[in-house]
PDB file of N, CA and C in Angstrom:
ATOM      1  N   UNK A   1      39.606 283.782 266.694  1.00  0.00           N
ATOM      2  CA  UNK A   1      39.209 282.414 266.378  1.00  0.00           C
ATOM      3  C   UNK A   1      38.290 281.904 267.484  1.00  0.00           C
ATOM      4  N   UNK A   2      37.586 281.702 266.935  1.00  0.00           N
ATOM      5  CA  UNK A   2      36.539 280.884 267.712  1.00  0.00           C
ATOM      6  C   UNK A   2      36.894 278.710 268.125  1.00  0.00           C
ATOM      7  N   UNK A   3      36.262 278.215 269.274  1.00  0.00           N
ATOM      8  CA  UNK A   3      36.502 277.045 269.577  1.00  0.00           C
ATOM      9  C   UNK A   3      35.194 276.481 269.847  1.00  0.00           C
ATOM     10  N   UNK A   4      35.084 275.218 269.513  1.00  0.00           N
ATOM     11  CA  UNK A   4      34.094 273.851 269.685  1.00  0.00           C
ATOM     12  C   UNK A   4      34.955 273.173 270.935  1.00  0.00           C
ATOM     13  N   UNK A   5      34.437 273.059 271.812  1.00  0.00           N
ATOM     14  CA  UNK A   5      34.891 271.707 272.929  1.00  0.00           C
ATOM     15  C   UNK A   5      34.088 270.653 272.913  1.00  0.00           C
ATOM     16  N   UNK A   6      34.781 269.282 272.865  1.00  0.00           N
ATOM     17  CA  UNK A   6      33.881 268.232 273.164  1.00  0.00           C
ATOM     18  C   UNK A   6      34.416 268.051 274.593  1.00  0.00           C
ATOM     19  N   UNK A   7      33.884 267.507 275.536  1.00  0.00           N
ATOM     20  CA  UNK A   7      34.653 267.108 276.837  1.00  0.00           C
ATOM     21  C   UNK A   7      34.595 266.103 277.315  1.00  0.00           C
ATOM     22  N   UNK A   8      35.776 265.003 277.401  1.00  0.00           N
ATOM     23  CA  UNK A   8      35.371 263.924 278.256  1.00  0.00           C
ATOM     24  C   UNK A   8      34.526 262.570 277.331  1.00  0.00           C
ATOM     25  N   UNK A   9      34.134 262.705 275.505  1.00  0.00           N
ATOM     26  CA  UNK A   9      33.604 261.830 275.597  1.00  0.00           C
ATOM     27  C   UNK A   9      33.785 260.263 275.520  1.00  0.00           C
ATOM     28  N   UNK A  10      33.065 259.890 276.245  1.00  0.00           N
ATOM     29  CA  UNK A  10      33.399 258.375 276.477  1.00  0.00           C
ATOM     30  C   UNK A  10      33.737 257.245 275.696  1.00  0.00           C
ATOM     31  N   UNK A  11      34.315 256.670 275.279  1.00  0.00           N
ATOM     32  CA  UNK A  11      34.302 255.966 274.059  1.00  0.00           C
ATOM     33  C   UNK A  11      35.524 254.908 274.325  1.00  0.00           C
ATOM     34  N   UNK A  12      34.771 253.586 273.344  1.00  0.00           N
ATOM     35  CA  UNK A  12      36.308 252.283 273.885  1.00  0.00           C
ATOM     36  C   UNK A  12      36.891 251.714 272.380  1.00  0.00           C
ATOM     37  N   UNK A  13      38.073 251.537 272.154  1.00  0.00           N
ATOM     38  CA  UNK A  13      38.641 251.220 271.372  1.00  0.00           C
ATOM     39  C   UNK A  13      39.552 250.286 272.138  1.00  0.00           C
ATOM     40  N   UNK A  14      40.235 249.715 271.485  1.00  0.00           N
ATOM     41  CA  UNK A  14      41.492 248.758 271.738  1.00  0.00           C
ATOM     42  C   UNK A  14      42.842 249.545 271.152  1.00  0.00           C
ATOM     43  N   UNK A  15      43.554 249.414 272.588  1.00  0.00           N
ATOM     44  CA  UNK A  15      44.884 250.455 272.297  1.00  0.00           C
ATOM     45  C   UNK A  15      45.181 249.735 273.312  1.00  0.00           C
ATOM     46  N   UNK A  16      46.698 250.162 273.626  1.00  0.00           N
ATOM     47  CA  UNK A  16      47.954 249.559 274.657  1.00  0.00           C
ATOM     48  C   UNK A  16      49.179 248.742 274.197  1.00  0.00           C
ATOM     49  N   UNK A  17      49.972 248.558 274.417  1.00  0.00           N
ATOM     50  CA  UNK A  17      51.380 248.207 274.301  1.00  0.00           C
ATOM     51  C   UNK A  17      51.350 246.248 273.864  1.00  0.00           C
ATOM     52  N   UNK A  18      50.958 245.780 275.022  1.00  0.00           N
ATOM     53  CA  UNK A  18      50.543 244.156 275.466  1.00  0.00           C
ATOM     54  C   UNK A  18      49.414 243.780 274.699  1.00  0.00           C
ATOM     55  N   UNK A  19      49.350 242.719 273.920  1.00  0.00           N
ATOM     56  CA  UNK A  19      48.391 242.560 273.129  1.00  0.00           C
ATOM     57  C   UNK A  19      47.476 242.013 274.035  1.00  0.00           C
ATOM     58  N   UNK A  20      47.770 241.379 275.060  1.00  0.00           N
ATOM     59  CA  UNK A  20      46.650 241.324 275.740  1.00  0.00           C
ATOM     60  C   UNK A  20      45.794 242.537 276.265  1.00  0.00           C
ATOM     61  N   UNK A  21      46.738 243.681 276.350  1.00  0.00           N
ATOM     62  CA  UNK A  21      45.884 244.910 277.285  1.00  0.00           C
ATOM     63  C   UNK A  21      45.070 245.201 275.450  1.00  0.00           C
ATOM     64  N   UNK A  22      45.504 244.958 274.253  1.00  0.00           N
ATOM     65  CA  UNK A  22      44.870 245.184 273.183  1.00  0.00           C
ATOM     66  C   UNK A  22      43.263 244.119 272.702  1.00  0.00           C
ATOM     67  N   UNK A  23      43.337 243.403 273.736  1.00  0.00           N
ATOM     68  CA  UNK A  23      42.331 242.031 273.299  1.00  0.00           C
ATOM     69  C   UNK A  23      41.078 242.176 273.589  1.00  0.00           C
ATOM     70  N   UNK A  24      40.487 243.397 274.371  1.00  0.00           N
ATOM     71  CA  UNK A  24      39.297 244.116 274.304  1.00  0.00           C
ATOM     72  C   UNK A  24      39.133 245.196 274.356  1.00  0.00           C
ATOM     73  N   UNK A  25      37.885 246.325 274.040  1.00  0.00           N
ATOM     74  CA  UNK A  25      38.242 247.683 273.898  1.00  0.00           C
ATOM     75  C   UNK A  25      38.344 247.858 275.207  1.00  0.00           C
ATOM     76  N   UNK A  26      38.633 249.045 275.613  1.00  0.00           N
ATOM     77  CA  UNK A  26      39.338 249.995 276.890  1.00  0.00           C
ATOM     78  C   UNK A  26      38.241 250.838 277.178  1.00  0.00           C
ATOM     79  N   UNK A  27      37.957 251.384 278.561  1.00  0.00           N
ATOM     80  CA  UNK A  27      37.230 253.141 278.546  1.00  0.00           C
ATOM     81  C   UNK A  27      38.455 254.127 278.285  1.00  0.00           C
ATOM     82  N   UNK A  28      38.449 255.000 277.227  1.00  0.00           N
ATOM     83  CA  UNK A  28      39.078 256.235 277.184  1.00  0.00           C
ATOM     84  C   UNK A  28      38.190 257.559 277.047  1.00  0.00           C
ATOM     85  N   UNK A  29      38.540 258.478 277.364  1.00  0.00           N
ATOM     86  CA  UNK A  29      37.516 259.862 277.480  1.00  0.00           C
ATOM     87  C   UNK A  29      38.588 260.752 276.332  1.00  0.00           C
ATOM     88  N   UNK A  30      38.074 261.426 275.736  1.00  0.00           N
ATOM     89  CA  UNK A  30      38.395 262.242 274.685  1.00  0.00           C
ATOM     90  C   UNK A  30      37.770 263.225 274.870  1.00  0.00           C
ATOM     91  N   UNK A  31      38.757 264.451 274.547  1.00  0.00           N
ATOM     92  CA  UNK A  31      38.395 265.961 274.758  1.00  0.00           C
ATOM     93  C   UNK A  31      39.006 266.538 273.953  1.00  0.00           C
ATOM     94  N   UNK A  32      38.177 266.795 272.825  1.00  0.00           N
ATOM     95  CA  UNK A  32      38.250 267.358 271.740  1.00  0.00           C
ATOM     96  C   UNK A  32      38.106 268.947 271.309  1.00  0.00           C
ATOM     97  N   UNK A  33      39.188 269.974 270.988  1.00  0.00           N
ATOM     98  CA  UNK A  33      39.110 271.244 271.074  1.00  0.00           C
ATOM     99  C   UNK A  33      38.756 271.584 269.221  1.00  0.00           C
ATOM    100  N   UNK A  34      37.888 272.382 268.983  1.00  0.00           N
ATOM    101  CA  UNK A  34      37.788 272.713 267.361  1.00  0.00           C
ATOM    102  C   UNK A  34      38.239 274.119 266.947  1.00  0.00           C
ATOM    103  N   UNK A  35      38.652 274.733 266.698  1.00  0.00           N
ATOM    104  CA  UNK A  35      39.210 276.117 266.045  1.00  0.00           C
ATOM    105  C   UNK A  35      38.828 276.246 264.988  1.00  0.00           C
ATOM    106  N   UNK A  36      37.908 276.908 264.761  1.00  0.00           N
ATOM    107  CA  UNK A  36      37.383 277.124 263.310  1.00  0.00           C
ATOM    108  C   UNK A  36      36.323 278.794 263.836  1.00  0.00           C
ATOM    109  N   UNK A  37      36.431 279.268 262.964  1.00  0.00           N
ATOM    110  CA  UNK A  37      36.160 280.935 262.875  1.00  0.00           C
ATOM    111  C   UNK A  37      34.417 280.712 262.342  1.00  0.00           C
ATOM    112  N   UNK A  38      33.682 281.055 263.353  1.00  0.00           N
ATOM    113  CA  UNK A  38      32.603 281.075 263.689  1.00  0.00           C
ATOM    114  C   UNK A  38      31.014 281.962 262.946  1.00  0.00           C
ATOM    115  N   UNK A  39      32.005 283.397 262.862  1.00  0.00           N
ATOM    116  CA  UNK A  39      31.673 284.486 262.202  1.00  0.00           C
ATOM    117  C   UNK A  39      30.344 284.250 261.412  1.00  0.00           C
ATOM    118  N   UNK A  40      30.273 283.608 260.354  1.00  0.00           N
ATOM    119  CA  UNK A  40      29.276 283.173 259.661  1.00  0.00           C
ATOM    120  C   UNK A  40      28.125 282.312 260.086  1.00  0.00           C
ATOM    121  N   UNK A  41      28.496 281.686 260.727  1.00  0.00           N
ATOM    122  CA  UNK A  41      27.707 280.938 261.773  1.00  0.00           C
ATOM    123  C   UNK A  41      26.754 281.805 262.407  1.00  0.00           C
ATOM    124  N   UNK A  42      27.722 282.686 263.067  1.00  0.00           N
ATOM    125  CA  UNK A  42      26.871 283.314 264.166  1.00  0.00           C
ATOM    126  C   UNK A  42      25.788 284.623 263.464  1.00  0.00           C
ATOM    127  N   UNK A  43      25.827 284.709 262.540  1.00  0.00           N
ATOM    128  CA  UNK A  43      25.338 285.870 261.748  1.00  0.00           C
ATOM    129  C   UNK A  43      23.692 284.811 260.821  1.00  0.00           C
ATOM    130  N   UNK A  44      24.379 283.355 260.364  1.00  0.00           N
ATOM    131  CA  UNK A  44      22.931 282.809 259.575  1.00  0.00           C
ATOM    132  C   UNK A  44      22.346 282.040 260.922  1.00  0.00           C
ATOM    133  N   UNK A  45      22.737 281.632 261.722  1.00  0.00           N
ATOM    134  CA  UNK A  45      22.355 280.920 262.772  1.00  0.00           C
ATOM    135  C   UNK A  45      22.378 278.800 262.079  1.00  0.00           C
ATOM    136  N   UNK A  46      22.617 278.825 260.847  1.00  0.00           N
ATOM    137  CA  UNK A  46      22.817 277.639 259.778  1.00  0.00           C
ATOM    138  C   UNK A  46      23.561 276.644 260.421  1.00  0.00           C
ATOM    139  N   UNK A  47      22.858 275.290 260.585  1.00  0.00           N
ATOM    140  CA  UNK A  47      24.776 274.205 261.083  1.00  0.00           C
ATOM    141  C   UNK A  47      25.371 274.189 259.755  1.00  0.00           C
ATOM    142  N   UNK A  48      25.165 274.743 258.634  1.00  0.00           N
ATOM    143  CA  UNK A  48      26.138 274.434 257.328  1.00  0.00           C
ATOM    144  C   UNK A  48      27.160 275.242 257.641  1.00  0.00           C
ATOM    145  N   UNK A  49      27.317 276.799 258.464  1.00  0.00           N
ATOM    146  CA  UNK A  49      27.677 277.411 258.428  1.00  0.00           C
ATOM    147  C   UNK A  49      29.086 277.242 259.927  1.00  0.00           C
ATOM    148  N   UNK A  50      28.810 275.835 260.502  1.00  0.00           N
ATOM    149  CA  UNK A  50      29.918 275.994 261.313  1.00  0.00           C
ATOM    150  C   UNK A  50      30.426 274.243 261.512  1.00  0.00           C
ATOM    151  N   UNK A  51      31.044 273.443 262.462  1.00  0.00           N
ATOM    152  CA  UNK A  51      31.282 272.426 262.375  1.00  0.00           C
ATOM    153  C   UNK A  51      30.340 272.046 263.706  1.00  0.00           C
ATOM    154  N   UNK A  52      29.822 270.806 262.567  1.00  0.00           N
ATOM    155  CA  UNK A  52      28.595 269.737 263.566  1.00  0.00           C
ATOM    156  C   UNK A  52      29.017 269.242 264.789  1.00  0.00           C
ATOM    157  N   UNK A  53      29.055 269.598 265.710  1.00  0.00           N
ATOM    158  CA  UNK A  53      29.871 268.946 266.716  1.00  0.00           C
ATOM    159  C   UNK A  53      28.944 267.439 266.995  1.00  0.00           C
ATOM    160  N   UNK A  54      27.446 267.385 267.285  1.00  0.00           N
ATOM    161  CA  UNK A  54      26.997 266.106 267.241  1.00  0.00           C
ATOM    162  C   UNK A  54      27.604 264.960 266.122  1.00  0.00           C
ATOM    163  N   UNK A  55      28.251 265.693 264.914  1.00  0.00           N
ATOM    164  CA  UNK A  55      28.580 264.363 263.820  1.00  0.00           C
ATOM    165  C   UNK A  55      30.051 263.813 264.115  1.00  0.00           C
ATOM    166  N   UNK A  56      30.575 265.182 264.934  1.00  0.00           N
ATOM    167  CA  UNK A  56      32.030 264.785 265.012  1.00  0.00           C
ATOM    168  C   UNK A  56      32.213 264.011 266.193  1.00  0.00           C
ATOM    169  N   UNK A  57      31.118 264.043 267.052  1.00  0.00           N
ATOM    170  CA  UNK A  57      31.036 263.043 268.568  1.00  0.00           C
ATOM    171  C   UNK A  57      30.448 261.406 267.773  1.00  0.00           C
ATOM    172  N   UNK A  58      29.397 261.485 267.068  1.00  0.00           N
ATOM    173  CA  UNK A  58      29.558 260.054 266.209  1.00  0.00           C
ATOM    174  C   UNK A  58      30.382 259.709 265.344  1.00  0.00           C
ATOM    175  N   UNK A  59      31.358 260.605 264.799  1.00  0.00           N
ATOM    176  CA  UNK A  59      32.410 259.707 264.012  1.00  0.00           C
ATOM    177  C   UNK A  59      33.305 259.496 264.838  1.00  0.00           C
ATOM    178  N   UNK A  60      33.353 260.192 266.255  1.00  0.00           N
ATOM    179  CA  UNK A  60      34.513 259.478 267.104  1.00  0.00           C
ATOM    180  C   UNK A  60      33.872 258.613 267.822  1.00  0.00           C
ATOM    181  N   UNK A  61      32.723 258.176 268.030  1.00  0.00           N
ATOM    182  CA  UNK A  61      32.214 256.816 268.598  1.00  0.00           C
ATOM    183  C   UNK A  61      32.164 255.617 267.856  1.00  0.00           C
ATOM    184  N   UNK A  62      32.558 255.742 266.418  1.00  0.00           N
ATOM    185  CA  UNK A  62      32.808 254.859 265.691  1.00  0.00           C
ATOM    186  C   UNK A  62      33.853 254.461 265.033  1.00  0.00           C
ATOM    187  N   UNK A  63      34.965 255.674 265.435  1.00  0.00           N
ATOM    188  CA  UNK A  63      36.592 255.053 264.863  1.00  0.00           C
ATOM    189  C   UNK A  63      37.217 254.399 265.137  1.00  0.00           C
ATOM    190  N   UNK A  64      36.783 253.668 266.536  1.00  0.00           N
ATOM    191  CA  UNK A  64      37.756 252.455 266.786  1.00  0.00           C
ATOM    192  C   UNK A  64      37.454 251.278 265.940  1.00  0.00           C
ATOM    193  N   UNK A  65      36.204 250.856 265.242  1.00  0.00           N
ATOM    194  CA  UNK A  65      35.698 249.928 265.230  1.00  0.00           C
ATOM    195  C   UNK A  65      36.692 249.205 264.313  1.00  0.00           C
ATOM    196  N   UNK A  66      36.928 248.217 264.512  1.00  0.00           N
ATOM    197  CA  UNK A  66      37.944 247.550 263.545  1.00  0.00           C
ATOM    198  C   UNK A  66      39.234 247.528 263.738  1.00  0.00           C
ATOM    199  N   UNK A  67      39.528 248.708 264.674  1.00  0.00           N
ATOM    200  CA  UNK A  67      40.993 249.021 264.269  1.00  0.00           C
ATOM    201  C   UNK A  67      41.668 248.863 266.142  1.00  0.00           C
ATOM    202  N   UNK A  68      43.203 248.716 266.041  1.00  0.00           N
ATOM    203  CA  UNK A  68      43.540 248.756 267.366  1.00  0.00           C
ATOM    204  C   UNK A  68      44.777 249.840 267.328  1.00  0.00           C
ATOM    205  N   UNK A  69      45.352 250.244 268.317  1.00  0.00           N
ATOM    206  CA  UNK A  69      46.937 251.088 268.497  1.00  0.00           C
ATOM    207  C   UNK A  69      47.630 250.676 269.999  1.00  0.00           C
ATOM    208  N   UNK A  70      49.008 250.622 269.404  1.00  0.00           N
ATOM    209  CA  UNK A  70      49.266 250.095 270.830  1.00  0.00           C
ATOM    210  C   UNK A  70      49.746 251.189 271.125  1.00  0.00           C
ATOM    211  N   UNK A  71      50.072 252.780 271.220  1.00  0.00           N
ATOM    212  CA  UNK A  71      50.133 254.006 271.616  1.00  0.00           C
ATOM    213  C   UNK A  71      49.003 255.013 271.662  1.00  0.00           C
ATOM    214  N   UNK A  72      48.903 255.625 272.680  1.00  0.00           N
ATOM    215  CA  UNK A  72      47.478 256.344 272.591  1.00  0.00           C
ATOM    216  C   UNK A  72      48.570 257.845 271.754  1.00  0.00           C
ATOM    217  N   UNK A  73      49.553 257.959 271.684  1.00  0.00           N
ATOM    218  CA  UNK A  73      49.941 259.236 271.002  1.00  0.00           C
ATOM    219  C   UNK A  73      49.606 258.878 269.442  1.00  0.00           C
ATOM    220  N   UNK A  74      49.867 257.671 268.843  1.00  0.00           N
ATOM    221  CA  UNK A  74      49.346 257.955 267.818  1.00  0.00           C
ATOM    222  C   UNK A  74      47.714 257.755 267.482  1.00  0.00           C
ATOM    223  N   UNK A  75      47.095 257.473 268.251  1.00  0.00           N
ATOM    224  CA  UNK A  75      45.685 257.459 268.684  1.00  0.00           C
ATOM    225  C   UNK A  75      45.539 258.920 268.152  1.00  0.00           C
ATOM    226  N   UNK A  76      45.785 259.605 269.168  1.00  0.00           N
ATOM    227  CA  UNK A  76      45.304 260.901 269.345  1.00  0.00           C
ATOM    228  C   UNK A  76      46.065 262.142 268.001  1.00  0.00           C
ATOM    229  N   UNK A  77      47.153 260.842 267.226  1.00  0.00           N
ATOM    230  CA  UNK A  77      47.338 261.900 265.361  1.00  0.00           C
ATOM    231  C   UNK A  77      46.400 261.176 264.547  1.00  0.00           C
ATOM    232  N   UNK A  78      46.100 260.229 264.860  1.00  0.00           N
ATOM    233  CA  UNK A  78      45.110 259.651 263.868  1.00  0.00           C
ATOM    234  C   UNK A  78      43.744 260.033 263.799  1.00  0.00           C
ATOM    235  N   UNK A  79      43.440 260.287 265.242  1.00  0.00           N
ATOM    236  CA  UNK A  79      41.991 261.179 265.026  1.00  0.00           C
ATOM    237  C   UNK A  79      41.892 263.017 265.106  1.00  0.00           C
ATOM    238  N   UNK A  80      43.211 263.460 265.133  1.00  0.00           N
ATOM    239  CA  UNK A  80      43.218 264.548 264.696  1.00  0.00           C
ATOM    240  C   UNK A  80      43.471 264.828 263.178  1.00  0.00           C
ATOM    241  N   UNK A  81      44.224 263.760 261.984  1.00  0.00           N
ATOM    242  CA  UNK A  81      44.006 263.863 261.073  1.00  0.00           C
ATOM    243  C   UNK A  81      42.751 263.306 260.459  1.00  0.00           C
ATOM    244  N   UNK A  82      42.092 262.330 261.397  1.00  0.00           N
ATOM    245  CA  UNK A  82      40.606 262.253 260.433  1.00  0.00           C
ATOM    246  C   UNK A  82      39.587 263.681 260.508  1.00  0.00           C
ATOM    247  N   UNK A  83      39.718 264.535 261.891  1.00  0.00           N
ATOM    248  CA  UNK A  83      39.079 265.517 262.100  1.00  0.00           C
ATOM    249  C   UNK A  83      39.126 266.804 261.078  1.00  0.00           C
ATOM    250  N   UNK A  84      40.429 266.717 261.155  1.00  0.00           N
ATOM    251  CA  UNK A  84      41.153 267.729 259.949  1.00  0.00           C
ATOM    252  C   UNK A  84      40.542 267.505 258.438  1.00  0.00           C
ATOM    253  N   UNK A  85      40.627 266.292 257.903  1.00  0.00           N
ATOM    254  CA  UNK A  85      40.339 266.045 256.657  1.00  0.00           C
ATOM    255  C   UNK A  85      38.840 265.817 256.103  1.00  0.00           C
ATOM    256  N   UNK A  86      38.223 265.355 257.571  1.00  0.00           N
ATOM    257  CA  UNK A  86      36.393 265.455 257.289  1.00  0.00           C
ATOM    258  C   UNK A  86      35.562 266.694 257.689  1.00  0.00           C
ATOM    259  N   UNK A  87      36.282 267.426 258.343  1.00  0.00           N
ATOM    260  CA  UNK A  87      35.306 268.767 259.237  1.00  0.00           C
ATOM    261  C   UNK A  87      35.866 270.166 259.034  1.00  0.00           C
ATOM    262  N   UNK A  88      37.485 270.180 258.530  1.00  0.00           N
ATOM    263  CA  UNK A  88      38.142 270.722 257.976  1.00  0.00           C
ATOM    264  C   UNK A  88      38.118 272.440 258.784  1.00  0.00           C
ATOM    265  N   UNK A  89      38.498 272.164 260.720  1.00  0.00           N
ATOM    266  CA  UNK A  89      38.832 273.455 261.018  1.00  0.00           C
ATOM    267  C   UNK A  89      40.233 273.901 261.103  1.00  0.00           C
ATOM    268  N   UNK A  90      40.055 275.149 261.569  1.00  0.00           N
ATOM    269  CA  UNK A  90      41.854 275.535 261.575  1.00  0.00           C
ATOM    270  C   UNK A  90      42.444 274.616 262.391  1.00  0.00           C
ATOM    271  N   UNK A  91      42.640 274.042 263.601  1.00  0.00           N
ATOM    272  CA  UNK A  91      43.008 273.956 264.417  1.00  0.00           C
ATOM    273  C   UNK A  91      41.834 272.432 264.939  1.00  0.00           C
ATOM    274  N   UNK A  92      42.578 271.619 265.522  1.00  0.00           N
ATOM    275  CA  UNK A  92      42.089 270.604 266.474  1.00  0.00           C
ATOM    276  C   UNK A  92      43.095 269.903 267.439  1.00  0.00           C
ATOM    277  N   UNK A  93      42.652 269.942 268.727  1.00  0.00           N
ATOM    278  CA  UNK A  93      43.321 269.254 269.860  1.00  0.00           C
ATOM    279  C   UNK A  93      42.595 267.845 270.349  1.00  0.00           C
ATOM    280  N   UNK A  94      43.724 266.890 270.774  1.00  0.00           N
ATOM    281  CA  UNK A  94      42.220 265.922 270.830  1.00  0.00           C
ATOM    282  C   UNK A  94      43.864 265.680 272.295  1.00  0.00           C
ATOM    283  N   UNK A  95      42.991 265.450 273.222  1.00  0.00           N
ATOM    284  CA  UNK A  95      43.229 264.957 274.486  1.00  0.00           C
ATOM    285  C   UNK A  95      42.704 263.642 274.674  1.00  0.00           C
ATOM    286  N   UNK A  96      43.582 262.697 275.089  1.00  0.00           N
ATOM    287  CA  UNK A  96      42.915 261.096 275.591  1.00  0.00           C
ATOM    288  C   UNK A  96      43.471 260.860 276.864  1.00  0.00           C
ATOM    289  N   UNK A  97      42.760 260.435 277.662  1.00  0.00           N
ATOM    290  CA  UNK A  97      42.433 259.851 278.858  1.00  0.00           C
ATOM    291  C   UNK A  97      42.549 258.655 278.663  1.00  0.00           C
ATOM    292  N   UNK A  98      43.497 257.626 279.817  1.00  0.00           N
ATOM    293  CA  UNK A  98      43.403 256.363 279.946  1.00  0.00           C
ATOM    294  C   UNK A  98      43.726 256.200 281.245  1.00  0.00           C
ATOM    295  N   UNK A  99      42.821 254.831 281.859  1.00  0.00           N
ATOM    296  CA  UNK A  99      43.229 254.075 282.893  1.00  0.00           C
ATOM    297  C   UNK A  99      44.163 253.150 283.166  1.00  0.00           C
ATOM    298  N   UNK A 100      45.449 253.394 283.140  1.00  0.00           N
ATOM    299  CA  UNK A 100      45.929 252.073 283.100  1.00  0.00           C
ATOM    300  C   UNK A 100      46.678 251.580 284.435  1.00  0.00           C
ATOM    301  N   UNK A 101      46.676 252.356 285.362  1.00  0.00           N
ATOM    302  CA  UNK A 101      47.496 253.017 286.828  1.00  0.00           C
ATOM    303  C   UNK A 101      46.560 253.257 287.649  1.00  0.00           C
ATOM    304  N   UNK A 102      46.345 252.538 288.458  1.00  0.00           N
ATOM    305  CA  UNK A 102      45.795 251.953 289.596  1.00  0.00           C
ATOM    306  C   UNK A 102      45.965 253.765 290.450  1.00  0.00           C
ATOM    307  N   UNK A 103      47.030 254.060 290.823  1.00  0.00           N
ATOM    308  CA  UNK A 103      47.171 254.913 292.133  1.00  0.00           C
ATOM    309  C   UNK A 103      46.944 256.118 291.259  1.00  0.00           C
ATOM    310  N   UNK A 104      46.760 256.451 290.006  1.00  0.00           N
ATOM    311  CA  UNK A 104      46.594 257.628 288.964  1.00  0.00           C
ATOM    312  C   UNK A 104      45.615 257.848 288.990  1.00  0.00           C
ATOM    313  N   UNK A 105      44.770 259.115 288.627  1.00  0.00           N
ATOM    314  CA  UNK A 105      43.181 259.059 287.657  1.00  0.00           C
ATOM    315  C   UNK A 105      43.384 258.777 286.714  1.00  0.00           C
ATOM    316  N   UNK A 106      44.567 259.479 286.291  1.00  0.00           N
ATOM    317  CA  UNK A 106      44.682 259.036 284.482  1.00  0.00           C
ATOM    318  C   UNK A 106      45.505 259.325 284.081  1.00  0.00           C
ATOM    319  N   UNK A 107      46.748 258.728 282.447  1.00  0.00           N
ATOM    320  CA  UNK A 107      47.140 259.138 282.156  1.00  0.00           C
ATOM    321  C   UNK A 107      46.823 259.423 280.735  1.00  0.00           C
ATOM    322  N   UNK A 108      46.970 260.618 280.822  1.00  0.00           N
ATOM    323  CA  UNK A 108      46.630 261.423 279.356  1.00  0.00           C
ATOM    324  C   UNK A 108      47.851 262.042 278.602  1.00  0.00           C
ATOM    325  N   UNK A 109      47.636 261.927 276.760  1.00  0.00           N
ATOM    326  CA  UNK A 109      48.746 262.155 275.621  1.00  0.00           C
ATOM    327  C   UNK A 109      47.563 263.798 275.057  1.00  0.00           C
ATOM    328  N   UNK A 110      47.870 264.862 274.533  1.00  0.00           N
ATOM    329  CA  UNK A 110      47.813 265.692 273.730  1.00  0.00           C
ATOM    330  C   UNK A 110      48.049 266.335 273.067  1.00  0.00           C
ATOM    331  N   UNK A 111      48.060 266.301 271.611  1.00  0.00           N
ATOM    332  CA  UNK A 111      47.636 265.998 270.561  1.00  0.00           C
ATOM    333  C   UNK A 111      47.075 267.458 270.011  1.00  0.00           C
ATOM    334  N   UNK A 112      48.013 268.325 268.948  1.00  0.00           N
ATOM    335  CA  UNK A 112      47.146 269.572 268.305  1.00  0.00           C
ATOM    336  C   UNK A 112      47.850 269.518 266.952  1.00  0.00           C
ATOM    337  N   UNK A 113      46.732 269.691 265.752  1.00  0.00           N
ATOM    338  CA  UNK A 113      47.038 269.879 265.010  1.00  0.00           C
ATOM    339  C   UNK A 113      46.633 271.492 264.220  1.00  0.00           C
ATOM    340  N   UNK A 114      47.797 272.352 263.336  1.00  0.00           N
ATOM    341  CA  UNK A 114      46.979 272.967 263.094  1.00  0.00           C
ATOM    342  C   UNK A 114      47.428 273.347 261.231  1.00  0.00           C
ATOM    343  N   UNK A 115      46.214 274.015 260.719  1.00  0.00           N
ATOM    344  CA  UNK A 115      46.361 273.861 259.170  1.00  0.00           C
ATOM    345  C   UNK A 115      46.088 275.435 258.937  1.00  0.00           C
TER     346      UNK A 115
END
């Protein structure tokens, strides 16, 4: 099996516990793993032939819009089942990054789904 990594990308939604920590979006970094079998890909050289990673970095720059979570664990099933159901690889991990701890870099939830 072959893998897609996204790493780190940047993106703000509204998530957290306190509706105040919910009352504007946040920086979170997302690192997104893809499992999907390549084979064909690598033989037509085609993007039909594997998953867009540029479309899947704009539909995750646009899934917060509207919406909030006050857990980043279910953050991180909710955009592994949108990944699953629009891009449709074996396998997706989605890692989130948050600031919320001063003396931390970060604390991060992850997140794999596989079909």
């Amino acid at each position: 099996m072959s893998q897609i990594s996204i790493v780190d990308l940047e993106i703000f939604y509204r998530v957290g516990v306190p509706d105040e920590e919910r009352a504007h979006p946040q920086r979170l970094l997302l690192t997104i793993e893809i499992e999907f079998d390549f084979a064909k890909a690598g033989k037509s050289d085609s993007i039909a032939d594997t998953i867009d990673y540029f479309a899947v970095s704009q539909r995750l720059l646009k899934f917060g819009d509207g919406k909030n979570w006050k857990l980043i664990e279910k953050l991180a099933a909710d955009i592994c089942e949108m990944i699953s159901s629009e891009f449709n690889p074996q396998s997706v991990s989605v890692e989130i990054k948050k600031f919320p701890i001063q003396q931390a870099r970060h604390v991060s939830v992850i997140v794999t789904k596989r079909l």
